[in-house]
N, C-alpha and C. Protein backbone atom coordinates (compact mmCIF):
# COMPACT_ATOMS: atom_id res chain seq x y z
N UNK A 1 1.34 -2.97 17.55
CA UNK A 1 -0.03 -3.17 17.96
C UNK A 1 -0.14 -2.95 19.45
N UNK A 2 -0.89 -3.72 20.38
CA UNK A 2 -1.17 -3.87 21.68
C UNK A 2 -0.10 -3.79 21.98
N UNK A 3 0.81 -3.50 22.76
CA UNK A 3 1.91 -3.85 23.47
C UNK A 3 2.10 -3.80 25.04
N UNK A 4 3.02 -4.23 25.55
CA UNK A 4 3.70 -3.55 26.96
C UNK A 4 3.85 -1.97 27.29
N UNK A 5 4.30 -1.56 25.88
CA UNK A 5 5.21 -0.26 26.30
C UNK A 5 4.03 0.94 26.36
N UNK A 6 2.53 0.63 26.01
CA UNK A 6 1.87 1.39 26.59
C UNK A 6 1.60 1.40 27.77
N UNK A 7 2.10 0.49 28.86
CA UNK A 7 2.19 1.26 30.37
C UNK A 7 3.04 2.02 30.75
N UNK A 8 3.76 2.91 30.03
CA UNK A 8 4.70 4.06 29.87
C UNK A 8 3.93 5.24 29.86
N UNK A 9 2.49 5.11 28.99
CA UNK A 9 1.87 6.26 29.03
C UNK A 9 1.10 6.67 30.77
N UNK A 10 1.94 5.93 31.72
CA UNK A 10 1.48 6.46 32.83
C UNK A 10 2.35 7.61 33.13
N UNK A 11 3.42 8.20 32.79
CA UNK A 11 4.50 9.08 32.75
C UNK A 11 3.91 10.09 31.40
N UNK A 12 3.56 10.18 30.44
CA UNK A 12 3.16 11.26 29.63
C UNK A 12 2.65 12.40 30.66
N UNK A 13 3.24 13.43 29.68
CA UNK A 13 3.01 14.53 30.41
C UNK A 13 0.91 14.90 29.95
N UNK A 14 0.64 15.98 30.60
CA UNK A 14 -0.85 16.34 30.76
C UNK A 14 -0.88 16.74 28.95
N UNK A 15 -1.50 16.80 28.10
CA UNK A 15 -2.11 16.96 27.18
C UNK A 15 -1.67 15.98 26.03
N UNK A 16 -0.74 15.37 26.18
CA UNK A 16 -0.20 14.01 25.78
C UNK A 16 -1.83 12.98 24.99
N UNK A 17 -1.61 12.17 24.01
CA UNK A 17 -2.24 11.17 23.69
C UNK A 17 -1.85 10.15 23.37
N UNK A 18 -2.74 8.98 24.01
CA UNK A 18 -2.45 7.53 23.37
C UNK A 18 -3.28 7.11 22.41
N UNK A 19 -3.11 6.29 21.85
CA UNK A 19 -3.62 5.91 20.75
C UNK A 19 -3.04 4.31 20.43
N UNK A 20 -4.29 3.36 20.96
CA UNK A 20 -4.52 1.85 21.47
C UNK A 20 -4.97 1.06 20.08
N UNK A 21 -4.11 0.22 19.62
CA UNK A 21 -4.44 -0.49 18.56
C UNK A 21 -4.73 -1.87 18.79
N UNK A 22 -5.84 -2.21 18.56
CA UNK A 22 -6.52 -3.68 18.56
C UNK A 22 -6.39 -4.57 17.33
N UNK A 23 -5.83 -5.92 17.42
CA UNK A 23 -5.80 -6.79 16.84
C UNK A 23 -7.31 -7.35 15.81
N UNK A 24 -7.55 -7.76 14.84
CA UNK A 24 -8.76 -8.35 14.10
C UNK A 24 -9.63 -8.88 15.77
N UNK A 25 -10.42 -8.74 15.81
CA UNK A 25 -11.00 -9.66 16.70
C UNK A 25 -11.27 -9.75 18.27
N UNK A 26 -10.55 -8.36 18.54
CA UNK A 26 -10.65 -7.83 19.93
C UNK A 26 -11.43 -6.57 19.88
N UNK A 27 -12.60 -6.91 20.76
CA UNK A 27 -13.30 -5.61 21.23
C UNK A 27 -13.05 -5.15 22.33
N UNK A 28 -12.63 -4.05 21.82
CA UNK A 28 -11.35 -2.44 22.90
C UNK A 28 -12.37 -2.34 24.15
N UNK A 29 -13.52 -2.26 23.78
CA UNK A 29 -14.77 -2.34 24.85
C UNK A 29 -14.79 -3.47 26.16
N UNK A 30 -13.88 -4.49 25.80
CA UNK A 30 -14.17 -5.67 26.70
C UNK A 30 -12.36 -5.35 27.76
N UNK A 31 -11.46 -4.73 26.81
CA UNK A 31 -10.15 -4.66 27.71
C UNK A 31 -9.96 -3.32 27.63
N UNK A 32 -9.99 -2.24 28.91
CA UNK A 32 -9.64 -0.92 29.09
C UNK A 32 -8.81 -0.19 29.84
N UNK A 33 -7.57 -1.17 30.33
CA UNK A 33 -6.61 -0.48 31.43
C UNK A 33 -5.56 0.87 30.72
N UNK A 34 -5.99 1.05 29.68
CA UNK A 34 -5.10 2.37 29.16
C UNK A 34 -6.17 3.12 29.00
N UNK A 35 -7.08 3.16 28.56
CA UNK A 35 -8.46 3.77 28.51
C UNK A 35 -8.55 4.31 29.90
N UNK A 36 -8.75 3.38 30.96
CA UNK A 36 -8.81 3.82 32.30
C UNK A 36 -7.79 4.95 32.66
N UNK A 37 -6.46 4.30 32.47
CA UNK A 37 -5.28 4.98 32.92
C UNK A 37 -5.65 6.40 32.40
N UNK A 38 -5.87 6.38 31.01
CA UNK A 38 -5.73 8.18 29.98
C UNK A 38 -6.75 8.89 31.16
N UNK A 39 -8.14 8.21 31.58
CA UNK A 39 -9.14 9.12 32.47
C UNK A 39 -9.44 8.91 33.46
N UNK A 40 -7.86 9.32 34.10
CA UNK A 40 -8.16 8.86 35.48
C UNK A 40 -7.94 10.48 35.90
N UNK A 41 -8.54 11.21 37.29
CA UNK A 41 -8.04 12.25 37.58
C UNK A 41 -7.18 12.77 37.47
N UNK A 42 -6.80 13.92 36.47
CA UNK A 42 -5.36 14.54 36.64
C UNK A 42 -4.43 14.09 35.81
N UNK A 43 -4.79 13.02 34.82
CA UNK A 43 -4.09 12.82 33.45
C UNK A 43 -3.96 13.61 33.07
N UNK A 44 -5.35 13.73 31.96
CA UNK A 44 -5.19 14.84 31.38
C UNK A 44 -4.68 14.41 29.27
N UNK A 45 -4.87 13.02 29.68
CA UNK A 45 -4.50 12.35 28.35
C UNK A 45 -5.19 12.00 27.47
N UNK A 46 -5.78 12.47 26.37
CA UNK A 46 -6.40 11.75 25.20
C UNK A 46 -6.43 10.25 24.80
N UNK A 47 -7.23 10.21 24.74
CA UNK A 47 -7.19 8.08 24.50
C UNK A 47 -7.90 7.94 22.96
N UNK A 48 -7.77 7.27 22.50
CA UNK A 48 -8.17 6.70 20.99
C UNK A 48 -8.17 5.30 21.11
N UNK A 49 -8.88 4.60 20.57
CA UNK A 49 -8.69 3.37 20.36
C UNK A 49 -8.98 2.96 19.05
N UNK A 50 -8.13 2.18 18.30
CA UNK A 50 -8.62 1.44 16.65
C UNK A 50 -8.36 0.04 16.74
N UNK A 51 -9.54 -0.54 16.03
CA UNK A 51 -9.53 -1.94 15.72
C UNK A 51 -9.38 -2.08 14.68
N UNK A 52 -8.16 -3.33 14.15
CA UNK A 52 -9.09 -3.91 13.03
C UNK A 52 -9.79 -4.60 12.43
N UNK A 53 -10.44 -3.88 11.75
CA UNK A 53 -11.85 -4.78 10.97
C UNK A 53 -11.82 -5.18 10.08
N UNK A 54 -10.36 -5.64 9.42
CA UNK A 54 -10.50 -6.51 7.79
C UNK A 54 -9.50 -7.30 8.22
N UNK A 55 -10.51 -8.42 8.60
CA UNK A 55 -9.81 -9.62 8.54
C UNK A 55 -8.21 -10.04 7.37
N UNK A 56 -8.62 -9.66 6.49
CA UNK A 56 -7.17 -9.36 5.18
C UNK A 56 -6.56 -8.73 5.83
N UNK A 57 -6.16 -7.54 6.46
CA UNK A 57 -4.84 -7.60 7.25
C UNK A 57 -4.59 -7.98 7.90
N UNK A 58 -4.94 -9.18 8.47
CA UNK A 58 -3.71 -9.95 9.85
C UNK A 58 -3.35 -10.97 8.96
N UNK A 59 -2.57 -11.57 9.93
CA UNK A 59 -1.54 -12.43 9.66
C UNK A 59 -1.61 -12.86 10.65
N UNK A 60 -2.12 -14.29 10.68
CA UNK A 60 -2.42 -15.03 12.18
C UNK A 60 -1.29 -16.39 12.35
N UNK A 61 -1.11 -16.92 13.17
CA UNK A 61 -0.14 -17.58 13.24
C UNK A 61 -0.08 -19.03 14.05
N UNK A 62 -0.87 -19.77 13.34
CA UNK A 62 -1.54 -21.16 14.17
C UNK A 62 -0.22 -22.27 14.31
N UNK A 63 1.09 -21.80 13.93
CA UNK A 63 1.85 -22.82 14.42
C UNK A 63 2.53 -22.49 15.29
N UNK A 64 2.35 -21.25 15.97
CA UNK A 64 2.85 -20.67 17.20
C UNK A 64 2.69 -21.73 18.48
N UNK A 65 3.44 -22.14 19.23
CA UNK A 65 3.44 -22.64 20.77
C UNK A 65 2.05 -22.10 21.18
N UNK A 66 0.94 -22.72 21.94
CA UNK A 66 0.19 -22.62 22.39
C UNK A 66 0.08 -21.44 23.16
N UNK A 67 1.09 -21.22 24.12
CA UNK A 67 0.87 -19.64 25.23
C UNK A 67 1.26 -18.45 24.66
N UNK A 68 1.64 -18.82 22.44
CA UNK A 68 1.66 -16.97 21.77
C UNK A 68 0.70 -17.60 20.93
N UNK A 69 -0.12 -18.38 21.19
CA UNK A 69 -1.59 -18.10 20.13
C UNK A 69 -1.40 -19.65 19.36
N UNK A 70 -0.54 -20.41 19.35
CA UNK A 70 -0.57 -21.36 18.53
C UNK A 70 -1.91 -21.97 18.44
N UNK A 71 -2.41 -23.12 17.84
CA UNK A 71 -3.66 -23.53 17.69
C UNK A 71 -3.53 -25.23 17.25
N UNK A 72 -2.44 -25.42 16.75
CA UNK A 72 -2.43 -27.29 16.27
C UNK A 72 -2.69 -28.28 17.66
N UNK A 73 -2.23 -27.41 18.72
CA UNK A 73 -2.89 -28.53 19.98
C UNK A 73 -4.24 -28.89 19.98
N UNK A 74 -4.77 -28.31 18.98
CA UNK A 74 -6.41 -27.93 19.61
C UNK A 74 -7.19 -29.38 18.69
N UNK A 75 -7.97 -29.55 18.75
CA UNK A 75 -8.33 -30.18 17.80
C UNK A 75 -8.67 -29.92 16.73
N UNK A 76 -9.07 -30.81 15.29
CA UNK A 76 -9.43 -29.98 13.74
C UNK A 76 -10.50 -29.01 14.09
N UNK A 77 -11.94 -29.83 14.84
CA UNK A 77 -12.88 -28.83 14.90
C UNK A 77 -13.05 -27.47 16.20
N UNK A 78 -12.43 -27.75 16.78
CA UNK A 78 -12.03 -26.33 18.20
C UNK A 78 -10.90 -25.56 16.78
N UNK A 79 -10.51 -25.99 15.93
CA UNK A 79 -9.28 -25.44 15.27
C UNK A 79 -10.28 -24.17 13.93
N UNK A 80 -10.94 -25.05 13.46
CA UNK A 80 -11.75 -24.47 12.59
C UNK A 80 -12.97 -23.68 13.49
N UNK A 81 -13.17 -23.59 14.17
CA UNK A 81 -14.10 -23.01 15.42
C UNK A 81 -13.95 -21.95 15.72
N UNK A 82 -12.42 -21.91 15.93
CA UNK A 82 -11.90 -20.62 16.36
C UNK A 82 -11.24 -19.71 14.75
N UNK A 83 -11.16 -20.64 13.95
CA UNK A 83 -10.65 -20.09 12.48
C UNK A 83 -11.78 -18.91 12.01
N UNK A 84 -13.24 -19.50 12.27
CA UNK A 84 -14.28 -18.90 11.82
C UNK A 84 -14.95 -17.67 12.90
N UNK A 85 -14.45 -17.82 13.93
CA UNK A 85 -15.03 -16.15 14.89
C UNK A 85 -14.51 -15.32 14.98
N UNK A 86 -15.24 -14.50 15.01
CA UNK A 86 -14.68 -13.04 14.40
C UNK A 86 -14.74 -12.34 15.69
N UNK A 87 -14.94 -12.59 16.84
CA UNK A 87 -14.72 -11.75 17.98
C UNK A 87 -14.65 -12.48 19.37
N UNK A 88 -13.59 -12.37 19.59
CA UNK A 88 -13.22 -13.08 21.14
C UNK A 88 -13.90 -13.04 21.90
N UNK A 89 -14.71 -13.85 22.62
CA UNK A 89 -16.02 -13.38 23.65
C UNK A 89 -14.93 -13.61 24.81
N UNK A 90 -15.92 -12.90 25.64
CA UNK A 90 -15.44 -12.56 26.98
C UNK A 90 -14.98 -13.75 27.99
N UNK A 91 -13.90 -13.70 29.12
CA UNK A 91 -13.42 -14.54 28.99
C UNK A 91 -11.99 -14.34 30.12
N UNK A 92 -11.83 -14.99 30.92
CA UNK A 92 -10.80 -14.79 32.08
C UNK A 92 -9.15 -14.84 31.46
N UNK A 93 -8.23 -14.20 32.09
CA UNK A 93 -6.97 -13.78 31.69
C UNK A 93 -6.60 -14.76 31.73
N UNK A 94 -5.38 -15.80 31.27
CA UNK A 94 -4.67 -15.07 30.23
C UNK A 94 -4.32 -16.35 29.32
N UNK A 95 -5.40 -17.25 29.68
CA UNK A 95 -4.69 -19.17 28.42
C UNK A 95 -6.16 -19.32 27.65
N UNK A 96 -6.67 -18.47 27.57
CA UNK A 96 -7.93 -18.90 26.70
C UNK A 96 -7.34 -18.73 24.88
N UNK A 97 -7.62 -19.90 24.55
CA UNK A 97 -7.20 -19.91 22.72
C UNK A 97 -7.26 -19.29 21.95
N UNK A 98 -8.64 -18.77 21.57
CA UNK A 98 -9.18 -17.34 21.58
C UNK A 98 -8.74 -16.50 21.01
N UNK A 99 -8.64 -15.91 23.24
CA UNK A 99 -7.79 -15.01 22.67
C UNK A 99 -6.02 -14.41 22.65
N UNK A 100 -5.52 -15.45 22.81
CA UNK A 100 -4.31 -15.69 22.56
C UNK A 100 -4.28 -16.10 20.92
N UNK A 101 -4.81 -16.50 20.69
CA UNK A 101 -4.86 -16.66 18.81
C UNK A 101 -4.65 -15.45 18.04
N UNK A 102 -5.57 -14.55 18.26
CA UNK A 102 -6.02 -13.55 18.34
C UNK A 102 -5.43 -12.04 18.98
N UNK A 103 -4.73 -11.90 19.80
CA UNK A 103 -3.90 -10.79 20.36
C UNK A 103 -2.43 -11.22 19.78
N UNK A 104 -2.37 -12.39 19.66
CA UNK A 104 -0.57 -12.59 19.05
C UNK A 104 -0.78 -12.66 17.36
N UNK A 105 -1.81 -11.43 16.54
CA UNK A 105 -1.55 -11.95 15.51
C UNK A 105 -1.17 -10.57 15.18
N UNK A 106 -0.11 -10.53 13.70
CA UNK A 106 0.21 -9.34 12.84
C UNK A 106 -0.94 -8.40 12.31
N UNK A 107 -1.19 -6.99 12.25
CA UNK A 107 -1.89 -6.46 11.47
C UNK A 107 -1.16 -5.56 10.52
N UNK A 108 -1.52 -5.61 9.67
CA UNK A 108 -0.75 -4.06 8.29
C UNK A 108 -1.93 -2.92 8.62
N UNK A 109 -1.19 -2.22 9.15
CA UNK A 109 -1.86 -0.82 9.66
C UNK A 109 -1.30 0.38 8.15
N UNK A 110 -2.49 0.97 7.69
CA UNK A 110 -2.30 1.65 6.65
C UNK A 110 -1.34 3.12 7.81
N UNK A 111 -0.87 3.28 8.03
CA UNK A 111 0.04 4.36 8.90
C UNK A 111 -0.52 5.75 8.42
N UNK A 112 -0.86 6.15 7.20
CA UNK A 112 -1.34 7.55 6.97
C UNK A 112 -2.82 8.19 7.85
N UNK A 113 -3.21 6.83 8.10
CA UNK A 113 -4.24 7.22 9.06
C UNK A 113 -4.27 7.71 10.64
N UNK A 114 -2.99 7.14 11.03
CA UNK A 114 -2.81 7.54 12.71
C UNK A 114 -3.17 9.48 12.88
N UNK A 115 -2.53 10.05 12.25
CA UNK A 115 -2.78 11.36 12.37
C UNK A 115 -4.31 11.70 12.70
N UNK A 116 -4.93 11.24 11.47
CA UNK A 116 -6.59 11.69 11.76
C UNK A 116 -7.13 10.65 13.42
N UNK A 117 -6.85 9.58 13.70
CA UNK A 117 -7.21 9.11 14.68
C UNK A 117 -6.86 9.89 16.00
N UNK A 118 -5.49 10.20 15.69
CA UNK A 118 -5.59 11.26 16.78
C UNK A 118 -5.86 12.47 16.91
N UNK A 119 -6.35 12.95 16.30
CA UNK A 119 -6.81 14.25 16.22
C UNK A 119 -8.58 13.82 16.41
N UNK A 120 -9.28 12.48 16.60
CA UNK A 120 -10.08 12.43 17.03
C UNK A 120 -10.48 12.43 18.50
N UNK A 121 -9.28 11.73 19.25
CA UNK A 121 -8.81 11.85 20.84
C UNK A 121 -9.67 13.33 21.15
């Protein structure tokens, strides 16, 4: 998914593409430093971005330690609060519940699709 190792794509060569995968619940619109990076003068890099949108594929993980998304610190109703929103509102880096709930969770990415996504780049 999201990772680190897309700040590597600052080294891709010029016609190169990335292709940015978002967790259930993150809008790609609100975080864009690879987006930026792909169109910055003289890249020259294709950018894509996919979210996903069926809640049924993640795999979220509320007994995680609080700073990879855990959630039992929280209380029942901040617990069920955040169980029920479907999009991380906006929101300063980097201990909000949120979206640490939410960026540390699993998605099942159907994989036959990456091809057509990038060929939308």
């Amino acid at each position: 998914m999201h990772g680190s190792a897309l700040v590597l794509s600052a080294f891709l060569q010029p016609g190169s593409a990335v292709l940015e995968m978002f967790p259930y619940g993150i809008n790609p619109n609100n975080y864009t430093p690879y987006k930026t990076l792909a169109n910055l003068p003289g890249m020259m890099i294709a950018y894509a971005a996919w979210v996903n949108t069926n809640k049924n594929n993640t795999v979220s993980h509320p007994e995680y330690e609080p700073q990879f998304g855990g959630i039992y610190h929280l209380s029942q109703a901040a617990q069920q609060q955040l169980l029920q929103s479907e999009q991380v509102p906006l929101h300063l880096c980097c201990d909000n519940p949120k979206w640490l709930f939410h960026i540390y969770q699993d998605t099942a990415v159907d994989t036959s699709i990456v091809p057509l996504l990038v060929n939308l780049s």
